[in-house]
N, C-alpha and C. Protein backbone atom coordinates (compact mmCIF):
# COMPACT_ATOMS: atom_id res chain seq x y z
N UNK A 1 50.53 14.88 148.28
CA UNK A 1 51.64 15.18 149.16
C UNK A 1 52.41 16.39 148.64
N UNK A 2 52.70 16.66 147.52
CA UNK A 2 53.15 17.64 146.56
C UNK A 2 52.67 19.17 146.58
N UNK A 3 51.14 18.79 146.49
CA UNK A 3 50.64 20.14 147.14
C UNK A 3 50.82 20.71 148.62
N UNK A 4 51.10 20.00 149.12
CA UNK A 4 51.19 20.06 150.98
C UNK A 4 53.13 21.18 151.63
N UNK A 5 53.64 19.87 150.40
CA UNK A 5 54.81 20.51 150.60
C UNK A 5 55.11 21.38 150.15
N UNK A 6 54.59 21.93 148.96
CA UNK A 6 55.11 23.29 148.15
C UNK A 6 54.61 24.12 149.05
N UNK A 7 53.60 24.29 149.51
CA UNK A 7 53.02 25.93 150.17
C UNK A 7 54.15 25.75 151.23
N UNK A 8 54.51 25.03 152.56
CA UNK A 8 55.24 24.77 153.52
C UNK A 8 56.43 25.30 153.27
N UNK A 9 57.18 24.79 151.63
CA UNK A 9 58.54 25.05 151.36
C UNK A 9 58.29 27.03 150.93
N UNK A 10 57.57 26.97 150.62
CA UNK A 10 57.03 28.88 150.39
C UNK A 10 56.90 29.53 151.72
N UNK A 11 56.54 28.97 152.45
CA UNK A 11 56.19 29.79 153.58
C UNK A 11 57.97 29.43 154.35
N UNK A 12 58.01 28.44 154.79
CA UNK A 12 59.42 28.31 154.86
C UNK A 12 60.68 29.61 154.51
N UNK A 13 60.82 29.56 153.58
CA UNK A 13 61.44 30.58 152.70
C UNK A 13 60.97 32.14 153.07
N UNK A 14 59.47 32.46 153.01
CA UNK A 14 59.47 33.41 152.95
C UNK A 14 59.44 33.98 154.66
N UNK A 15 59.75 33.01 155.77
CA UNK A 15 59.89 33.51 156.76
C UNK A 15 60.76 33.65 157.01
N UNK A 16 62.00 32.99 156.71
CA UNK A 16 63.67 33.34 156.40
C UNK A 16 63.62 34.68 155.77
N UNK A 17 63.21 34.94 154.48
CA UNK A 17 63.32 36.37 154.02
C UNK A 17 63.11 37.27 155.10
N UNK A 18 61.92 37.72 155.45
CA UNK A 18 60.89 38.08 156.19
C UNK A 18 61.82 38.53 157.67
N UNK A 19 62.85 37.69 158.08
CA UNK A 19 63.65 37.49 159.43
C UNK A 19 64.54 38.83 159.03
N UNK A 20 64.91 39.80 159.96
CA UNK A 20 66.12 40.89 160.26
C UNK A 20 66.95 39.88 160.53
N UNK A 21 67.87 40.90 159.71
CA UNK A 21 69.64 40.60 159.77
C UNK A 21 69.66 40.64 161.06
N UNK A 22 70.84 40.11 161.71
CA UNK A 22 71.52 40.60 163.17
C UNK A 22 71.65 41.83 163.45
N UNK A 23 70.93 41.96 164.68
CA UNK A 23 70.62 43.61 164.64
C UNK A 23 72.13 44.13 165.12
N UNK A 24 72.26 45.41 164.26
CA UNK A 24 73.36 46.17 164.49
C UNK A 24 73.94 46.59 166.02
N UNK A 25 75.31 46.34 166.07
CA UNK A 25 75.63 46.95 167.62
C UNK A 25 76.70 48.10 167.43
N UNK A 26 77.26 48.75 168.26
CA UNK A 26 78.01 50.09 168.22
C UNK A 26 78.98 49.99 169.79
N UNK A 27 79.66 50.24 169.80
CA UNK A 27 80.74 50.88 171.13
C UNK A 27 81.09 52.58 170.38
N UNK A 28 81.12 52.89 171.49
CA UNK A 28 81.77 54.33 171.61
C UNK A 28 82.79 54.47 172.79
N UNK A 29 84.05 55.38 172.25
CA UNK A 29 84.96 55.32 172.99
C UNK A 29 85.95 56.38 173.12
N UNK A 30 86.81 56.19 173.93
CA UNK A 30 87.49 57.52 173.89
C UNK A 30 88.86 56.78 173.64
N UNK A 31 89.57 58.15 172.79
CA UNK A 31 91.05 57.72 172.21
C UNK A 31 91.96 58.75 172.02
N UNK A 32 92.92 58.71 172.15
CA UNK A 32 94.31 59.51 172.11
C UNK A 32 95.20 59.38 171.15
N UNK A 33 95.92 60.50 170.80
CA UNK A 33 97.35 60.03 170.06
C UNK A 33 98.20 60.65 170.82
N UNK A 34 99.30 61.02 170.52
CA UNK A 34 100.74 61.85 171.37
C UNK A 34 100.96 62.53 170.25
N UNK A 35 102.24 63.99 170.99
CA UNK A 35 103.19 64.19 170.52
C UNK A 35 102.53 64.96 168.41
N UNK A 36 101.38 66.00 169.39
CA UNK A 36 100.84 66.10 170.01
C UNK A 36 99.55 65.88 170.61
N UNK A 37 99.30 65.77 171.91
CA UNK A 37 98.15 65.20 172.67
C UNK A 37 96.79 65.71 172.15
N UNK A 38 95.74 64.39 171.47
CA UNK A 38 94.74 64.94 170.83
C UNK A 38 93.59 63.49 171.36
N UNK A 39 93.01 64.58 171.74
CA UNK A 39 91.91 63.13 172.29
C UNK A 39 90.71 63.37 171.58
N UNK A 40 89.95 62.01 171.65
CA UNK A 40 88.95 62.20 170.41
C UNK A 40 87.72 61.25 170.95
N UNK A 41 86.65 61.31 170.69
CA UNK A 41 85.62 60.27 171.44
C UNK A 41 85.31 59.89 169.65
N UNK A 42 84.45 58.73 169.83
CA UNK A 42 84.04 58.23 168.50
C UNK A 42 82.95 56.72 168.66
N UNK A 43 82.37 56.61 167.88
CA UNK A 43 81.71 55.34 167.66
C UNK A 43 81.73 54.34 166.37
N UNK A 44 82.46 52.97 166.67
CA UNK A 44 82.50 51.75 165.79
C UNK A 44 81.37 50.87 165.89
N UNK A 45 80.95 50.59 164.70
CA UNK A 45 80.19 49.65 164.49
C UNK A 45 80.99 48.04 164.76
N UNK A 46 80.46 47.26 165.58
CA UNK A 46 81.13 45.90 165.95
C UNK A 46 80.54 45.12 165.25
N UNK A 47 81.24 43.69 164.86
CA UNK A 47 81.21 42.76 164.86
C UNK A 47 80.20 41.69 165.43
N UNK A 48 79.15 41.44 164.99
CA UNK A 48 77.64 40.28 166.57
C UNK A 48 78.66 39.89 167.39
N UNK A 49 79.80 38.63 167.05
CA UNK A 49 80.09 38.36 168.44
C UNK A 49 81.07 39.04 169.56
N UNK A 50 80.96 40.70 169.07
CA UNK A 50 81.64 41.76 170.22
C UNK A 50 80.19 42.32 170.92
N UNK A 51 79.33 41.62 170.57
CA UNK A 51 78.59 43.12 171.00
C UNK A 51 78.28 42.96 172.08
N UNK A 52 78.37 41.53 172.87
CA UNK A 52 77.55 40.98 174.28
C UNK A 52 79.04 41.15 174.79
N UNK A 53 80.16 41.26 174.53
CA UNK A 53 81.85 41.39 175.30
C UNK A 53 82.55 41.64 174.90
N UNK A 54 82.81 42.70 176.72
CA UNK A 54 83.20 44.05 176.56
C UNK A 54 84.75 43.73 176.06
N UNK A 55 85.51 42.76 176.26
CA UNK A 55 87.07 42.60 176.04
C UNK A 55 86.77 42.38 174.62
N UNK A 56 85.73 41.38 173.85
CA UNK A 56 85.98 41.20 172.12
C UNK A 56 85.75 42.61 171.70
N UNK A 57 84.98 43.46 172.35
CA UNK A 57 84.77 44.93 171.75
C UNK A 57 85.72 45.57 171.97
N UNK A 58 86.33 46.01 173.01
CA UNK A 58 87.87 46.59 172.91
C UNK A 58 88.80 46.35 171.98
N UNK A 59 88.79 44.49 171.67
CA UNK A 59 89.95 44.25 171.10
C UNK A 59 89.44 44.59 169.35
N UNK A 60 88.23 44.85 169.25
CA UNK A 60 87.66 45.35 167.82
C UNK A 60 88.33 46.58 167.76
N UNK A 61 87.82 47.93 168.44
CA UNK A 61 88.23 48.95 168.29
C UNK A 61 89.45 49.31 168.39
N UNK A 62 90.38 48.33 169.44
CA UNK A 62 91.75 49.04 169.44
C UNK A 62 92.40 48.39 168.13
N UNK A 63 91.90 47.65 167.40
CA UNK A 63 92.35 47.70 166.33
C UNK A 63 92.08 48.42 165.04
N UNK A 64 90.87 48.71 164.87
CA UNK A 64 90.44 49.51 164.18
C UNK A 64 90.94 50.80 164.33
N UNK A 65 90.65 51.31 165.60
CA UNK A 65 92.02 52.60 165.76
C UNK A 65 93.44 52.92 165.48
N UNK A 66 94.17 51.22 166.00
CA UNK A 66 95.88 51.92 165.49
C UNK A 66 95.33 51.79 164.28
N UNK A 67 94.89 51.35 163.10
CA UNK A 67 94.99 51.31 161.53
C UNK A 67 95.27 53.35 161.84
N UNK A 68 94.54 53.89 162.18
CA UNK A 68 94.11 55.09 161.98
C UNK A 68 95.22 55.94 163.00
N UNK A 69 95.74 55.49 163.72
CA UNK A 69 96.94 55.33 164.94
C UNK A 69 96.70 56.41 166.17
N UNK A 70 95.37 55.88 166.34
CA UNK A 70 95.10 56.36 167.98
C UNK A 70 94.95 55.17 168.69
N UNK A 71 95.04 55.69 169.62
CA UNK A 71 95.27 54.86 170.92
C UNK A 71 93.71 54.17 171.37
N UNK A 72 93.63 53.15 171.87
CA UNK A 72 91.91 53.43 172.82
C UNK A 72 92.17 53.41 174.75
N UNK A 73 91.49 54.66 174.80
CA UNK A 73 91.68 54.30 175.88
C UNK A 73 90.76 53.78 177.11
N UNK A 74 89.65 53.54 176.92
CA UNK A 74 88.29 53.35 176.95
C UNK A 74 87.29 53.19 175.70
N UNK A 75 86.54 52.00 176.39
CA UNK A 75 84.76 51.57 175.88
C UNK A 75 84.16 52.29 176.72
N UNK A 76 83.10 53.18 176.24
CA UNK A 76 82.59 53.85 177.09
C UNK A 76 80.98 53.05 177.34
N UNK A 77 80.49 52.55 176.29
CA UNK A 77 79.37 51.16 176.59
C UNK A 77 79.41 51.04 175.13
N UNK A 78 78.36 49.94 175.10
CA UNK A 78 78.09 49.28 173.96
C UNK A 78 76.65 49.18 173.52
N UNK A 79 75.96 49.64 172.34
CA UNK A 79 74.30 50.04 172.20
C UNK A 79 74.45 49.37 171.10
N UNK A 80 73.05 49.15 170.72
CA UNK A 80 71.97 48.78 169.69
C UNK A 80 71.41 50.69 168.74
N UNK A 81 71.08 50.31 167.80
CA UNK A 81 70.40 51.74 166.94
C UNK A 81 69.87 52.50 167.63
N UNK A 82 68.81 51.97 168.86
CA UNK A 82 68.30 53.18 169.49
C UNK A 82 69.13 54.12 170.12
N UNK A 83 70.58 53.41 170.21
CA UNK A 83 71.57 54.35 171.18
C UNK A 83 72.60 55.43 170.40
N UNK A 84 72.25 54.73 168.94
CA UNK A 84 73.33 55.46 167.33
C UNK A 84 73.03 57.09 167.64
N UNK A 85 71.92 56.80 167.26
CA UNK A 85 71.07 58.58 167.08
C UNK A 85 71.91 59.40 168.00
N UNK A 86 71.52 59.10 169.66
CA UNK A 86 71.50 59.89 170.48
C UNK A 86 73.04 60.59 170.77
N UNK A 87 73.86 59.50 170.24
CA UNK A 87 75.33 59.41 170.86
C UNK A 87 76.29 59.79 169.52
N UNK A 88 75.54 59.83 168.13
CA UNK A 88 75.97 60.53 166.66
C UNK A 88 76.46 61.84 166.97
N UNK A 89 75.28 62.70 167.60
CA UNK A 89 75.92 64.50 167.44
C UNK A 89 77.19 64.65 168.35
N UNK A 90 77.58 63.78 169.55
CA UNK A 90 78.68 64.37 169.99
C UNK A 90 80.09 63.76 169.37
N UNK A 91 79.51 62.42 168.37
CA UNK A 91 80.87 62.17 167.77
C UNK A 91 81.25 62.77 166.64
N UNK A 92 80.16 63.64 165.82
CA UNK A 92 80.12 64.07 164.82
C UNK A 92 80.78 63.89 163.76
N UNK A 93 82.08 63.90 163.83
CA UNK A 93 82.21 62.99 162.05
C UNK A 93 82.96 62.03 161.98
N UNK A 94 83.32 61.77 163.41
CA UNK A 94 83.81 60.43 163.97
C UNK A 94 82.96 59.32 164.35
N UNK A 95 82.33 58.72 163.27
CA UNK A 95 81.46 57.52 163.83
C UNK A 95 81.80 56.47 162.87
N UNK A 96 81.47 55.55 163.04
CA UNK A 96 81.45 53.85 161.94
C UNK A 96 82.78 53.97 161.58
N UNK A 97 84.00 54.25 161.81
CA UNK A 97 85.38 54.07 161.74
C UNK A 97 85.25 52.78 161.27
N UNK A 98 85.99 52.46 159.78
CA UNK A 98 86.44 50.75 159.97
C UNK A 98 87.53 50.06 160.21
């Protein structure tokens, strides 16, 4: 019985290893400050349970923003990695804000 269970508890294990993390999600958005008026687009890395809703993702970024004290004024959508790349060059050194 001993032999049966050890390979099981190995394979077990090594398919847990073997499993991806929660795949990464992103919003990009547009944001403001005042006084004077400076608008800025950017992309945050979210939280798993923002990434399927759109209000838990807002309420991610507009917090992550006042720390930094812009405004949000828009989610512009919400992607997975294949969408990082494409949507990186126009935020350019505004991305993964924490």
């Amino acid at each position: 019985m001993k032999r049966i269970l050890r390979p099981l508890a190995l394979a077990a294990i090594a398919l847990t290893l073997a499993t991806p993390a929660a795949a990464q999600c992103f919003a990009d958005y547009k944001a403001k400050q005042d006084n004077p008026l400076r608008l800025q687009y950017g992309i945050v890395e979210l939280p798993a349970d923002a990434c399927n809703d759109h209000a838990a993702a807002a309420r991610h970024v507009e917090a992550v923003l006042a720390r930094h004290g812009w405004t949000l004024l828009q989610i512009e959508s919400t992607f997975g990695p294949e969408g990082f790349e494409q949507r990186r060059a126009r935020a350019g050194e505004i991305h993964l804000r924490n």
